[in-house]
Protein backbone atom coordinates (compact mmCIF):
# COMPACT_ATOMS: atom_id res chain seq x y z
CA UNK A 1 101.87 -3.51 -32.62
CA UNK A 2 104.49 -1.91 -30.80
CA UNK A 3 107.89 -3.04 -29.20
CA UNK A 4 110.32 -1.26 -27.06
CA UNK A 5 113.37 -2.17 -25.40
CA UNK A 6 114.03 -0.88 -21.55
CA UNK A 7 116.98 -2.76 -20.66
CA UNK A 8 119.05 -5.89 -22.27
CA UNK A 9 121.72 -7.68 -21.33
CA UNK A 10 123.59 -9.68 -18.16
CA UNK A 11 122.74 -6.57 -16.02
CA UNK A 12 118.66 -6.54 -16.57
CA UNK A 13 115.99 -7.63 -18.73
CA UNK A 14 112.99 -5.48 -19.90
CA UNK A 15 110.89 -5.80 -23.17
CA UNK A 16 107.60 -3.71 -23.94
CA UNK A 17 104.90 -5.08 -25.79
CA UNK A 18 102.15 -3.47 -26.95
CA UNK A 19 98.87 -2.42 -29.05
CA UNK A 20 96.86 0.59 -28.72
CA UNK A 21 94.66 -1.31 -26.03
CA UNK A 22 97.21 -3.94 -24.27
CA UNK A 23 100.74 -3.20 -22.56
CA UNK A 24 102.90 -6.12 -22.00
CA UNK A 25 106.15 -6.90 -20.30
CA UNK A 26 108.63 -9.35 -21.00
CA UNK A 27 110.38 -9.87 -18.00
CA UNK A 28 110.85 -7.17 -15.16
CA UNK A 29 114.62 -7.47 -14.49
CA UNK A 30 115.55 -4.29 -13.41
CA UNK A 31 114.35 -1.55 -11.04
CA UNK A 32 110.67 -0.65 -10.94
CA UNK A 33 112.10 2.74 -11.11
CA UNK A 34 114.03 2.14 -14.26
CA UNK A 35 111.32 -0.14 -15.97
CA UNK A 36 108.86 3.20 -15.52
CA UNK A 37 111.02 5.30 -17.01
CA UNK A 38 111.89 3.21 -19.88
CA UNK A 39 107.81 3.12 -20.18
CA UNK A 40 107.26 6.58 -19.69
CA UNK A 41 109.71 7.10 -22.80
CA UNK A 42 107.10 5.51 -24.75
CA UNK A 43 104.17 7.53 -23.21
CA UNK A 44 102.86 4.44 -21.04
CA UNK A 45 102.26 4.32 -17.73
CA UNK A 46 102.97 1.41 -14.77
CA UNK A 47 99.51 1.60 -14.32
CA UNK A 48 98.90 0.66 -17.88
CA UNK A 49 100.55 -2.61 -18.20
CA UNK A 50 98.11 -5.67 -18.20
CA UNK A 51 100.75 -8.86 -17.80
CA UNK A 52 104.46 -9.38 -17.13
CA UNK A 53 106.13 -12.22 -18.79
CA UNK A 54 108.35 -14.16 -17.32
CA UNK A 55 111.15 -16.12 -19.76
CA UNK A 56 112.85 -17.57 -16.46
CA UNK A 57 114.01 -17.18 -13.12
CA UNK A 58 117.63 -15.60 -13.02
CA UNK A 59 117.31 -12.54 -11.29
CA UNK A 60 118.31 -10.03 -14.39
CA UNK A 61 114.69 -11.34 -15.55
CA UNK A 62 112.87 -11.24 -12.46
CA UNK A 63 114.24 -8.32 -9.45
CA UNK A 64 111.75 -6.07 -10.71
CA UNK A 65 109.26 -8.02 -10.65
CA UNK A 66 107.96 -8.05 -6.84
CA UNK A 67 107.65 -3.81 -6.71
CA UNK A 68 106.49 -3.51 -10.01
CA UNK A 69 103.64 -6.85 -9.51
CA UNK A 70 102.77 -5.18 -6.22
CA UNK A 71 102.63 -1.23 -6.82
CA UNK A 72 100.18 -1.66 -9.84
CA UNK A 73 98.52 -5.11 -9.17
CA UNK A 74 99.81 -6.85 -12.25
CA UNK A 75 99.84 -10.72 -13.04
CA UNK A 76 102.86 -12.38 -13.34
CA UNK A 77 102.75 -15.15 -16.22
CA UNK A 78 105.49 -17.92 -16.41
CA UNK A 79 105.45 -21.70 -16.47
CA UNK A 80 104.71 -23.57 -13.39
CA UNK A 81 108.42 -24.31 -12.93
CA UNK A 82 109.29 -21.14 -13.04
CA UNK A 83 106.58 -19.86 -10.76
CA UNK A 84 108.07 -22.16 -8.35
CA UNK A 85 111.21 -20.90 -8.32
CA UNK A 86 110.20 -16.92 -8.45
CA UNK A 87 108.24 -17.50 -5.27
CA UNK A 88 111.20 -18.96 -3.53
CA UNK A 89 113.24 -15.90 -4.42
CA UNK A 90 113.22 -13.91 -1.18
CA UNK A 91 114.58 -11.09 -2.29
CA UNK A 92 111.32 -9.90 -4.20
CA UNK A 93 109.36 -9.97 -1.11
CA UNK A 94 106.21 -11.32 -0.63
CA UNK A 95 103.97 -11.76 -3.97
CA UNK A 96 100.69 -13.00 -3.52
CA UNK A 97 99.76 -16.70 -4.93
CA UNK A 98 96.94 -15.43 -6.81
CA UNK A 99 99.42 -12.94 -8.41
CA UNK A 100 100.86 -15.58 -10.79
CA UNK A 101 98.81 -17.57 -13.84
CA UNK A 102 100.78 -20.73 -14.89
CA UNK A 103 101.27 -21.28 -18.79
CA UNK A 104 102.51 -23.82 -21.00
CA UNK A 105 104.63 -24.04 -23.70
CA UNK A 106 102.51 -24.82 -27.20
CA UNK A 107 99.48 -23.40 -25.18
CA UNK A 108 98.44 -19.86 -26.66
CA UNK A 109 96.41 -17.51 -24.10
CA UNK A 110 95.21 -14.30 -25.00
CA UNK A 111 96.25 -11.04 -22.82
CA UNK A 112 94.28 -8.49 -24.30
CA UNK A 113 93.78 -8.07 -28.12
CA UNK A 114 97.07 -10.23 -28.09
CA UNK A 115 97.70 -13.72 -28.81
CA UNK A 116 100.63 -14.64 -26.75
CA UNK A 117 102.39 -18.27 -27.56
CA UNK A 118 105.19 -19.51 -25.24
CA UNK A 119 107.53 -22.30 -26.61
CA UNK A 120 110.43 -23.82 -24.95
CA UNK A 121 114.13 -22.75 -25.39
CA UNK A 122 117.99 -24.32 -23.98
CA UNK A 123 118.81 -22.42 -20.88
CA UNK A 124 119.92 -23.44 -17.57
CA UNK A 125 116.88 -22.66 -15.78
CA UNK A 126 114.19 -24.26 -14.62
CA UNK A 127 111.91 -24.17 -17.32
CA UNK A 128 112.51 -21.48 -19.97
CA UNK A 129 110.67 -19.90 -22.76
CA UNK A 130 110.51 -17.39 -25.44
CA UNK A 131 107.43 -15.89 -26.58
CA UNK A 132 105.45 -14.61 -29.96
CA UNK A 133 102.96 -11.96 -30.10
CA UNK A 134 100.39 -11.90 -32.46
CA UNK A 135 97.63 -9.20 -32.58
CA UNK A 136 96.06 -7.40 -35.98
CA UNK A 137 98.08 -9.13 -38.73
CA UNK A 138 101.54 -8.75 -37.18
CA UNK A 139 103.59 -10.88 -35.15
CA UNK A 140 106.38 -9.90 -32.75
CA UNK A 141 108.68 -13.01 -32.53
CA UNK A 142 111.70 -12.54 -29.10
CA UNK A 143 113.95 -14.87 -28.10
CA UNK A 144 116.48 -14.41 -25.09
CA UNK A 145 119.42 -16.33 -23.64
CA UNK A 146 119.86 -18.34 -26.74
CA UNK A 147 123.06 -20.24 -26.81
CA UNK A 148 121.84 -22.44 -29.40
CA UNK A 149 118.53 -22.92 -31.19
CA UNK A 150 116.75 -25.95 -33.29
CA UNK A 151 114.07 -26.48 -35.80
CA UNK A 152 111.20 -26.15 -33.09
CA UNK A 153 112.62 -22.26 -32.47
CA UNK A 154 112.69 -21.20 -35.95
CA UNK A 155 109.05 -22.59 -36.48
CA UNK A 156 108.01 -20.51 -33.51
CA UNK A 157 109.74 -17.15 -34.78
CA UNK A 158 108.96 -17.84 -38.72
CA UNK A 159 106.97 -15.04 -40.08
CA UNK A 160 107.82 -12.23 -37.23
CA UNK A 161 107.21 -8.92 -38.53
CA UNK A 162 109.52 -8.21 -36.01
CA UNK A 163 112.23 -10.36 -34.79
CA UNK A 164 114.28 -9.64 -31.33
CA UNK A 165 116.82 -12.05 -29.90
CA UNK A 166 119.33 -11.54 -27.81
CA UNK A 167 122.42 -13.93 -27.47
CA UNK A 168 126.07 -14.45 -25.92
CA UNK A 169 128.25 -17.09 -25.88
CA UNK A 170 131.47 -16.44 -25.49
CA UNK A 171 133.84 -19.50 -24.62
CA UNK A 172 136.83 -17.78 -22.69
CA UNK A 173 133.88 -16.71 -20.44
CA UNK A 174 132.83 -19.96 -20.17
CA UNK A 175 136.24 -21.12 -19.28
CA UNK A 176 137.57 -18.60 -16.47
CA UNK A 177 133.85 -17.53 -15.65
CA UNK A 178 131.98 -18.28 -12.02
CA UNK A 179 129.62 -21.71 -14.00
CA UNK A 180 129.83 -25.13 -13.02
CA UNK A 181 131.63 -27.08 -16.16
CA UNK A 182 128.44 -28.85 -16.95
């Protein structure tokens, strides 16, 4: 399997999945522009991705998502929460119904020669997950937006061949920063 990062952090959100047969992406939260380039530095194509996966709605997960769905025809995957919310974003313009496929946490689906298995994870979203891939003996175990995690996480990611998470918390942020106290 193979695993590339385009972009991480509060200003986008891009992972590459991959096989020699089936391209993945984990969220689209950058430019279509940017998330081809990023691909193009591993010698894949736009037209080669099969899925994008959505973790959850924020927009550094999900403003690429509209150009990038539309300009090569690829299905967006998320929960049916999330769905819901991505398709009241405006500013991705309009994404076909039949664009999206609804999944469920503790429900594997297969994209591809990859198993894909979404569980459940804290966030303040509407209904956010994480994801493990699993295809020819390895397993590709991400996590994002983690401010805390419990046993049902670590089961999910135990065994990765490859483990990618990506967390902040930072309390003086929390304090002086633009979130509601709760």
């Amino acid at each position: 399997m193979y695993f590339g990062t385009i972009a991480s952090g509060s200003s986008g959100n891009c992972l590459y999945v991959g096989t020699d047969t089936t391209h993945v992406l984990v969220d689209a939260g950058v430019s279509c522009k940017r998330i081809l380039a990023g691909l193009s530095s591993f010698g894949i194509d736009g037209k080669d991705i099969q899925a994008i996966l959505v973790t959850h709605e924020h927009s550094d997960h999900i403003s690429g998502i509209g150009v990038l769905s539309r300009k090569f025809h690829i299905p967006v995957y998320a929960t049916c929460k999330t769905v819901g919310e991505i398709q009241r974003c405006r500013s991705l313009g309009d994404l076909s119904k039949s664009s999206f496929f609804a999944i469920e946490p503790g429900r594997p689906f297969n994209i591809g020669n990859i198993r894909v298995d979404a569980f459940s994870i804290p966030h303040d979203a509407a209904d956010p997950v994480s994801y493990t891939f699993e295809s020819e003996g390895s397993k590709i175990g991400i996590a994002t937006d983690l401010g805390c995690f419990d046993d049902m996480i670590v089961h999910s990611l135990e065994n990765s061949d490859l483990l990618y998470l990506e967390a902040n918390h930072d309390v003086r942020m929390l304090q002086a920063g633009p979130y509601p106290y709760p």
